[in-house]
Protein backbone atom coordinates (compact mmCIF):
# COMPACT_ATOMS: atom_id res chain seq x y z
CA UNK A 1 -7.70 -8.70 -22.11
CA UNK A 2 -4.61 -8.88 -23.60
CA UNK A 3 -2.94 -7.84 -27.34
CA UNK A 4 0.55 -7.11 -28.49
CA UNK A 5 1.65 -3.83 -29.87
CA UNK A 6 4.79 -2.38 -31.42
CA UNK A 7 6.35 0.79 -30.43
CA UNK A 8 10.02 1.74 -31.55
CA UNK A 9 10.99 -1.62 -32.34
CA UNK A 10 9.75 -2.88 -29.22
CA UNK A 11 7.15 -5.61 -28.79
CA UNK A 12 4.67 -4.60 -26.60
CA UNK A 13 1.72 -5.86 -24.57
CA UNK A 14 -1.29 -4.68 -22.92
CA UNK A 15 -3.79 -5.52 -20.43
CA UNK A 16 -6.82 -3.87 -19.10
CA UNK A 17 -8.18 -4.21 -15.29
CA UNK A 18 -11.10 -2.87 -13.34
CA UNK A 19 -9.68 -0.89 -10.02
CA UNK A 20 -12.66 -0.23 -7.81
CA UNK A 21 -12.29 0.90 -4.23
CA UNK A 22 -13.85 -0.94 -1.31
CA UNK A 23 -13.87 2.03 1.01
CA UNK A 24 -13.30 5.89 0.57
CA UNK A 25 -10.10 7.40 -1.11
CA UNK A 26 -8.37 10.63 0.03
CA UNK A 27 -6.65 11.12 -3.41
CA UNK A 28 -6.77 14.12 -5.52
CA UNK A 29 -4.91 17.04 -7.58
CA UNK A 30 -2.79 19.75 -6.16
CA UNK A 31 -6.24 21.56 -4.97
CA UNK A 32 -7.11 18.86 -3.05
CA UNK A 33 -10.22 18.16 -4.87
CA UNK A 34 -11.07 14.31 -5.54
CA UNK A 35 -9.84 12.68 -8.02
CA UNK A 36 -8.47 9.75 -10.17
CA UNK A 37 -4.90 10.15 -11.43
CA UNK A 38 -2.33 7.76 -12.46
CA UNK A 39 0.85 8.95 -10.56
CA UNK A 40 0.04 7.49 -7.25
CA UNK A 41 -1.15 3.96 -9.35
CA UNK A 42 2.24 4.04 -10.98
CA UNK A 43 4.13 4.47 -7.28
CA UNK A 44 1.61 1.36 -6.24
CA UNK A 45 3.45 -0.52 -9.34
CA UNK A 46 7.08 0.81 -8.41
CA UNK A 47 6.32 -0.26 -4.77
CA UNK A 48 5.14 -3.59 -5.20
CA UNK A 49 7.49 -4.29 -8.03
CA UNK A 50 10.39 -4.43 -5.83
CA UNK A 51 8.61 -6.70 -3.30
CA UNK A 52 8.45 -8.88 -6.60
CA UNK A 53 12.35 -8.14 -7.44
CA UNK A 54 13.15 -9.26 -3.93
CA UNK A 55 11.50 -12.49 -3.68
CA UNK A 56 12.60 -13.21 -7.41
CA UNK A 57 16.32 -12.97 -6.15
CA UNK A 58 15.34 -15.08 -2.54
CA UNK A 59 16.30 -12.21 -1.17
CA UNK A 60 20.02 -11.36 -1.94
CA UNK A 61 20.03 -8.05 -3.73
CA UNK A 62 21.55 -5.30 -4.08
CA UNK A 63 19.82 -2.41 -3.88
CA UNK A 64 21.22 -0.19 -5.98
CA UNK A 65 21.02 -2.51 -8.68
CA UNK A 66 17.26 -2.97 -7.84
CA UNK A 67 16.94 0.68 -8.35
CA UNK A 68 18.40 0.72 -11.72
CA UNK A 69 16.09 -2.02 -12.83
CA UNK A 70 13.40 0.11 -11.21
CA UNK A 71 14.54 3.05 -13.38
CA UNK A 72 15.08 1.48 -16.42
CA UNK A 73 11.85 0.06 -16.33
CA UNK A 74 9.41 3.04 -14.87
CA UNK A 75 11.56 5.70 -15.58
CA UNK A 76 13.98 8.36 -14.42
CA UNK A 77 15.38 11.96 -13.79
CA UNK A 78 18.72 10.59 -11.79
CA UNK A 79 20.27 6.99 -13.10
CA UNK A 80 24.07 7.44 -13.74
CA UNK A 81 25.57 5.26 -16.35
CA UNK A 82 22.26 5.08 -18.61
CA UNK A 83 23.61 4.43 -21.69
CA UNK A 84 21.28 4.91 -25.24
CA UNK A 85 21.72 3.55 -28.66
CA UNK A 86 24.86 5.64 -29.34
CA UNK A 87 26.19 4.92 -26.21
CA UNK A 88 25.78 8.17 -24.85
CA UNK A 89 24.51 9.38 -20.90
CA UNK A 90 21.09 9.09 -20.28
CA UNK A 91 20.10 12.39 -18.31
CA UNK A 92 16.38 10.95 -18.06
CA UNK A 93 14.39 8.11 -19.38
CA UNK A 94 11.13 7.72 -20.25
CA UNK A 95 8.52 4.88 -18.50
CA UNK A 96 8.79 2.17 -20.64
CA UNK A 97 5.24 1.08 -18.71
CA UNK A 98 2.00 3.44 -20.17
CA UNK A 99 -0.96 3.55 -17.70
CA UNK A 100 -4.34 5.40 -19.09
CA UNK A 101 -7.42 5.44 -16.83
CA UNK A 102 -10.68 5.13 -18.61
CA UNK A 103 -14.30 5.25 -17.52
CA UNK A 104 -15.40 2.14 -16.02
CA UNK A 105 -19.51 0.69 -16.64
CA UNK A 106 -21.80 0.95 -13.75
CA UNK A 107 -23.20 4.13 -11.56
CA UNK A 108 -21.86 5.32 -8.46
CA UNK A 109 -23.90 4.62 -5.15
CA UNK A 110 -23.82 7.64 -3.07
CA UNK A 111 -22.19 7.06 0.80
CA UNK A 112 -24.75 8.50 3.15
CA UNK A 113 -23.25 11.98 4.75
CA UNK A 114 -23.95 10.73 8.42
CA UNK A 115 -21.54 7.99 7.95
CA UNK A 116 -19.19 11.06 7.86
CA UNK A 117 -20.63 13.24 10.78
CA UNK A 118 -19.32 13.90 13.79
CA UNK A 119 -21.01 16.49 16.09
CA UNK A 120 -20.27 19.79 13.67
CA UNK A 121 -17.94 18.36 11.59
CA UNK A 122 -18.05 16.59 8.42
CA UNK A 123 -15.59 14.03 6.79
CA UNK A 124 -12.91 12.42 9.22
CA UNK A 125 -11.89 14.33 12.45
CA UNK A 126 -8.47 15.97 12.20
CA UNK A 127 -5.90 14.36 14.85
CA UNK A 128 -2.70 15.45 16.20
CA UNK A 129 0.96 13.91 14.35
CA UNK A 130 1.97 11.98 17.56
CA UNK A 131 2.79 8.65 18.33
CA UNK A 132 -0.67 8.48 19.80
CA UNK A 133 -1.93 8.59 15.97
CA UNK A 134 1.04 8.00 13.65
CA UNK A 135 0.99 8.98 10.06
CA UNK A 136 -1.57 6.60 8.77
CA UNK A 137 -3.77 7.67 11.35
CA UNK A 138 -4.26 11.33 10.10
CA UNK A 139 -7.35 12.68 9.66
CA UNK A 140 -8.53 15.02 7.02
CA UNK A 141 -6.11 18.13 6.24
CA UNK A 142 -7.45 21.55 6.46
CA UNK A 143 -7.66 23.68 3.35
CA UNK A 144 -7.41 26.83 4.85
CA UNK A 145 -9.99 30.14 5.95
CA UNK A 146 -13.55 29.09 5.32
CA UNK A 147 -12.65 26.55 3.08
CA UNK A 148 -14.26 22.91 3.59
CA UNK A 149 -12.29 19.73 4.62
CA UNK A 150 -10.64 17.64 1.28
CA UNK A 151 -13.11 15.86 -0.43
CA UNK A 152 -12.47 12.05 -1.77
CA UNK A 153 -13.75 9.33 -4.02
CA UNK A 154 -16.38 6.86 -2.67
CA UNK A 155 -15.92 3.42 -2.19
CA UNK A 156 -17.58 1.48 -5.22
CA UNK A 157 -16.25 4.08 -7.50
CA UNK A 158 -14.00 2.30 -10.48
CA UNK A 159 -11.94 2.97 -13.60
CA UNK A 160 -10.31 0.77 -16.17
CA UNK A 161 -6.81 0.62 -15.86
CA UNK A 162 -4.96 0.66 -19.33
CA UNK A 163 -1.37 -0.65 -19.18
CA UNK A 164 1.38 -1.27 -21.95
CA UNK A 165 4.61 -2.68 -21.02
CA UNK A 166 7.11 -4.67 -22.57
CA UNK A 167 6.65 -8.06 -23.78
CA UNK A 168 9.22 -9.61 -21.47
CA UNK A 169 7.85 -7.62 -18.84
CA UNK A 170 5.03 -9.24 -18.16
CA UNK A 171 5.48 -11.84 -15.61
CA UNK A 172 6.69 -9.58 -13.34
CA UNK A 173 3.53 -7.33 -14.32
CA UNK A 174 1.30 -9.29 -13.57
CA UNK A 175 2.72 -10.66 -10.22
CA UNK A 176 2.79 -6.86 -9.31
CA UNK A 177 -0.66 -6.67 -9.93
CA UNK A 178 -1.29 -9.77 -7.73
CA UNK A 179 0.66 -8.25 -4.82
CA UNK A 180 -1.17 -5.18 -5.21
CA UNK A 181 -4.67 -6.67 -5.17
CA UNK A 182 -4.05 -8.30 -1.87
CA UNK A 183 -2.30 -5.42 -0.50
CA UNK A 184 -2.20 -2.09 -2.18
CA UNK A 185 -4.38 1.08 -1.01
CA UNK A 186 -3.99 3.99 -2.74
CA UNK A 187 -4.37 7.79 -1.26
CA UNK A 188 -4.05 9.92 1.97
CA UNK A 189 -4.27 7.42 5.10
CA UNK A 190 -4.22 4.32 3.40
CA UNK A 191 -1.87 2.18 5.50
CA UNK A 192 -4.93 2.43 8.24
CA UNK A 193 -7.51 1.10 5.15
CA UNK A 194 -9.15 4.09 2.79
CA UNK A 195 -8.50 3.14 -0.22
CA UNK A 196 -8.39 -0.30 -0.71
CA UNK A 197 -8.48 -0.96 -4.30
CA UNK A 198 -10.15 -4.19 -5.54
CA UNK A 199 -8.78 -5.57 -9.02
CA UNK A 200 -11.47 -7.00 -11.03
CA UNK A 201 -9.90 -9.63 -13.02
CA UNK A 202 -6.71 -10.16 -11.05
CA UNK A 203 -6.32 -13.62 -10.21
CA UNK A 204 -5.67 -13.74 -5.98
CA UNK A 205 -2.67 -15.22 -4.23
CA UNK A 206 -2.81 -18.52 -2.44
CA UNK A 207 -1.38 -18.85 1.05
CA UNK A 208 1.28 -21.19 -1.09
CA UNK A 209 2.39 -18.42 -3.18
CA UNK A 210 2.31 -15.60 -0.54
CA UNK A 211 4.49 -17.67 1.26
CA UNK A 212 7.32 -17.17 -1.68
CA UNK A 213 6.93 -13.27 -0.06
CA UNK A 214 7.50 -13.41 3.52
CA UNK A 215 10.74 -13.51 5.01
CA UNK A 216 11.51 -14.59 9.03
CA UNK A 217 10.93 -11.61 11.45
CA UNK A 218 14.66 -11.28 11.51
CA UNK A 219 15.24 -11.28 8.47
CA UNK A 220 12.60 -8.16 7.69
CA UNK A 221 14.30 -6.21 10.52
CA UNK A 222 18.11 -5.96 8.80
CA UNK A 223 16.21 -3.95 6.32
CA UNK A 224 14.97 0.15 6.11
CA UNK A 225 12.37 -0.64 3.93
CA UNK A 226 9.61 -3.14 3.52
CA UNK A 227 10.54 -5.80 1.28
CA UNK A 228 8.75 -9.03 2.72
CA UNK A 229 6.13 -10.26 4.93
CA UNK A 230 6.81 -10.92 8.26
CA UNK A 231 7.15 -15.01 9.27
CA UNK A 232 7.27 -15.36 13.00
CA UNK A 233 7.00 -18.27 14.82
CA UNK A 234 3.23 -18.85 14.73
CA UNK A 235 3.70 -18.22 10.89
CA UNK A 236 2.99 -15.40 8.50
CA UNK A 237 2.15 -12.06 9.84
CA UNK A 238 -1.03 -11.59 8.12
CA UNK A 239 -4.54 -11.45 9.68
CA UNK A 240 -7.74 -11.78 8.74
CA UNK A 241 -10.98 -10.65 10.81
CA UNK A 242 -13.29 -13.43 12.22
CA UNK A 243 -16.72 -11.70 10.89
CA UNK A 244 -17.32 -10.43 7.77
CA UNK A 245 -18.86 -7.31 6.99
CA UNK A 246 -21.84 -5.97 5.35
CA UNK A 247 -20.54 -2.17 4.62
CA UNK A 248 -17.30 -0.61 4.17
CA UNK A 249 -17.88 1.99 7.33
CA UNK A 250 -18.82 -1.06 10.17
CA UNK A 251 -15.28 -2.29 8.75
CA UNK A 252 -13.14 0.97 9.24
CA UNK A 253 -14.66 1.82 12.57
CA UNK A 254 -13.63 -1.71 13.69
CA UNK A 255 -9.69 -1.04 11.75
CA UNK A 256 -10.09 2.02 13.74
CA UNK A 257 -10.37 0.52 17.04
CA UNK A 258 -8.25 -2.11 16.45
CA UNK A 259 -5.42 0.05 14.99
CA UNK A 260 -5.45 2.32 18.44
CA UNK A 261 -5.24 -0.93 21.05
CA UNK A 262 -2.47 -2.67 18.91
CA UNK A 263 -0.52 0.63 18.75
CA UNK A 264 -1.50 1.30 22.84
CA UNK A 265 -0.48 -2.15 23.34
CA UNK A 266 3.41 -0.91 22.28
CA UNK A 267 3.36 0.89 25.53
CA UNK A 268 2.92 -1.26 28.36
CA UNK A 269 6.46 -1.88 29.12
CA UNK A 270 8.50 0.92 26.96
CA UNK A 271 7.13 2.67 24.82
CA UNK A 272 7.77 1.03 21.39
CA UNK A 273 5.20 2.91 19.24
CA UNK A 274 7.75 3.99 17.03
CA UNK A 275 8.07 0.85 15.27
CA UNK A 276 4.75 1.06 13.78
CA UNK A 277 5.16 4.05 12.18
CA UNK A 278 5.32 8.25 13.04
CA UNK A 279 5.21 12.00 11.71
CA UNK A 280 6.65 15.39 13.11
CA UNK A 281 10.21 15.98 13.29
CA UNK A 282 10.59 12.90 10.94
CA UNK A 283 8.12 10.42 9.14
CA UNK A 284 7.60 6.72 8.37
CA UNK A 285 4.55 5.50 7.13
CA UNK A 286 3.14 2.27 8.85
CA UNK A 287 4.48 -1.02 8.25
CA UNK A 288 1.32 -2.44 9.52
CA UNK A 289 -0.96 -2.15 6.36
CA UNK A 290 -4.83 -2.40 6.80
CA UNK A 291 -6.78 -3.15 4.05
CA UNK A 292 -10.51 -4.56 3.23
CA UNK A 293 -10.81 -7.46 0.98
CA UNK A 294 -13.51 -8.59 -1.08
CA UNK A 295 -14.84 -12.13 -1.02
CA UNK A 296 -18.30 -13.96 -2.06
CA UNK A 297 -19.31 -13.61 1.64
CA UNK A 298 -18.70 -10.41 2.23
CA UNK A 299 -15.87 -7.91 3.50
CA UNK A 300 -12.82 -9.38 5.54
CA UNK A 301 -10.52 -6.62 7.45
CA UNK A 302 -6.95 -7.88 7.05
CA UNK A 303 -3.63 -6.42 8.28
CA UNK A 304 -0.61 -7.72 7.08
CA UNK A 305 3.23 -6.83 8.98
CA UNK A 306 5.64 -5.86 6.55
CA UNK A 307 8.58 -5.43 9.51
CA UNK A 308 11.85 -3.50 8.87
CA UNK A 309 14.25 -1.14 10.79
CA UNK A 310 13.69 2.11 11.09
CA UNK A 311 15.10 4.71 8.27
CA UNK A 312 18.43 6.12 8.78
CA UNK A 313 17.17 9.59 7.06
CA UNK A 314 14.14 9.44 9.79
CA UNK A 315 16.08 11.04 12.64
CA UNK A 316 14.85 7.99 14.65
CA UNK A 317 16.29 4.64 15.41
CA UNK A 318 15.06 1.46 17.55
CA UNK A 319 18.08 -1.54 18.42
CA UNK A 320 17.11 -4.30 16.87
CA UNK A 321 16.09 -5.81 20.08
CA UNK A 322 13.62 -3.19 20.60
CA UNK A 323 11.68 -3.98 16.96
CA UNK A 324 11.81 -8.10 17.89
CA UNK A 325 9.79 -7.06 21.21
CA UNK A 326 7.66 -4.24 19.05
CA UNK A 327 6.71 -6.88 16.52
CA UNK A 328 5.81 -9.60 18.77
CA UNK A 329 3.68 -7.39 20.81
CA UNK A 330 1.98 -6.75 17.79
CA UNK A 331 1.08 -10.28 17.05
CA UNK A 332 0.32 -11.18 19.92
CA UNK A 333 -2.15 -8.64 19.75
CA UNK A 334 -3.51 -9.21 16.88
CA UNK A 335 -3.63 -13.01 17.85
CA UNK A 336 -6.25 -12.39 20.24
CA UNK A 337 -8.46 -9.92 17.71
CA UNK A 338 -8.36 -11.61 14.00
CA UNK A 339 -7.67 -14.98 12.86
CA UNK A 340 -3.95 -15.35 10.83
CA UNK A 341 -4.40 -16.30 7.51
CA UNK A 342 -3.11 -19.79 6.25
């Protein structure tokens, strides 16, 4: 639904959307106690908007102008040469995008405990920060001395998303919106799957348009962050599973499974794990995102390659060489799991 407001001389619109998650969400306050806030929904925006910038510009930006779009737009504590009315040095700037959660129609079903057991423990085993695991493969973080594991938000659980943004804004809103509704997951361990957030009244991206986001393999890997969808030679780097699935838990134990060969896979000539992602001395979130889907026939695991180099500040590096061998090894594993979409 969408209106038009005015606020300081500025036309603004607004739009309202149903986020509902598909399967659990580790998200929370500073006590770790489950919750829905919008400052990781506004990072989804920032994060997706760029993937929108990039394929805008076909590709040929430059980045620090990207992040002075980015700042103007969302907001600041840092952006030199921020001039206001008087022509005076912005210090900080205000979001000029407003997001409001509000209570969504509909009960919560309850997820049964024993889909969380495990021997004596509840919730999602702990593992090790290795390149065994990688970041997206933690597990749930202790809270301390007889305190229980983090708690999180089950899947079906929803709220209405509230935005206001300006007027001529709102193409690149919206396609933000798209991107995130086939790919965004929100919380702790999300590049592996929790929290896939479902869009209710987001229109969904045809092969044809997702196409406009992918860039060749190559291409991805000149770049230290992920600003495209692989393209290799088969075609895009995004799978889908070959069954559907009844319940959100028969879906992450299969991501789960999955996720450990294609990463064991990295190591059968040199060991290449690095490229999909690590924690310790240094971190890098996954560039292989999981994520469950919802369709009339049920739910479809996808995992979609967003390839890039790895980050200068990460105390790691790969030759390029190395990532072109990483990333094929990938898809060719993948090839033989999932079918690739379009």
């Amino acid at each position: 639904m969408n209106s038009t407001a005015s606020t300081r001389n500025v036309s603004m619109q607004t739009a309202e959307y149903t986020l509902r998650f598909l399967t659990p969400a580790f998200l929370g306050d500073a006590e770790q106690n489950a919750r829905w806030r919008t400052p990781p929904i506004k990072h989804a925006l920032r994060e997706w908007w760029r993937v929108a910038y990039a394929a805008d510009r076909g590709y040929d930006i430059n980045v620090a102008d990207m992040r002075r779009e980015e700042g103007l737009l969302f907001g600041h504590a840092w952006l030199e040469g921020d001039l206001d009315e008087r022509g005076k040095n912005v210090a900080a700037r205000q979001s000029r995008v407003r997001l409001r959660l509000l209570p969504a129609p509909g009960t919560v079903p309850k997820t049964s405990e024993a889909v969380w057991g495990k021997g004596n423990k509840t919730g999602v085993e702990p593992l090790k920060a290795n390149l065994d695991t990688s970041h997206a493969r933690f597990g749930l973080i202790k809270r301390g001395n007889g305190l229980p594991d983090r708690n999180r938000l089950e899947a079906e659980e929803a709220r209405v998303l509230a935005l206001a943004y300006p007027d001529n804004e709102g193409e690149m809103i919206a396609r933000t919106l798209r991107l995130m509704h086939r790919f965004a997951t929100l919380g702790s361990r999300s590049r592996g799957g929790w929290g896939s957030v479902h869009i209710e009244g987001c229109e969904a991206l045809t092969i044809k348009e997702l196409r406009q986001y992918a860039q060749p393999l190559d291409s991805c890997l000149e770049r230290d962050w992920a600003a495209a969808l692989g393209n290799d030679d088969v075609g895009l780097m995004l799978w889908q599973s070959r069954t559907f699935f009844k319940t959100w838990d028969e879906a992450m134990a299969q991501s789960a499974r999955w996720r450990r060969e294609v990463r064991g896979s990295l190591k059968r000539q040199k060991d290449l794990r690095e490229a999909l992602g690590f924690a310790g001395g240094g971190r890098m979130p996954s560039p292989l995102r999981w994520k469950l889907l919802k369709t009339k026939a049920g739910l479809v695991l996808q995992a979609a390659a967003f390839p890039h180099s790895l980050p200068k500040d990460s105390g790691a590096s790969m030759s390029i060489q190395d990532l072109r061998l990483a990333w094929r090894s990938v898809a060719a594993e993948l090839d033989t799991k999932m079918n690739r979409a379009g």
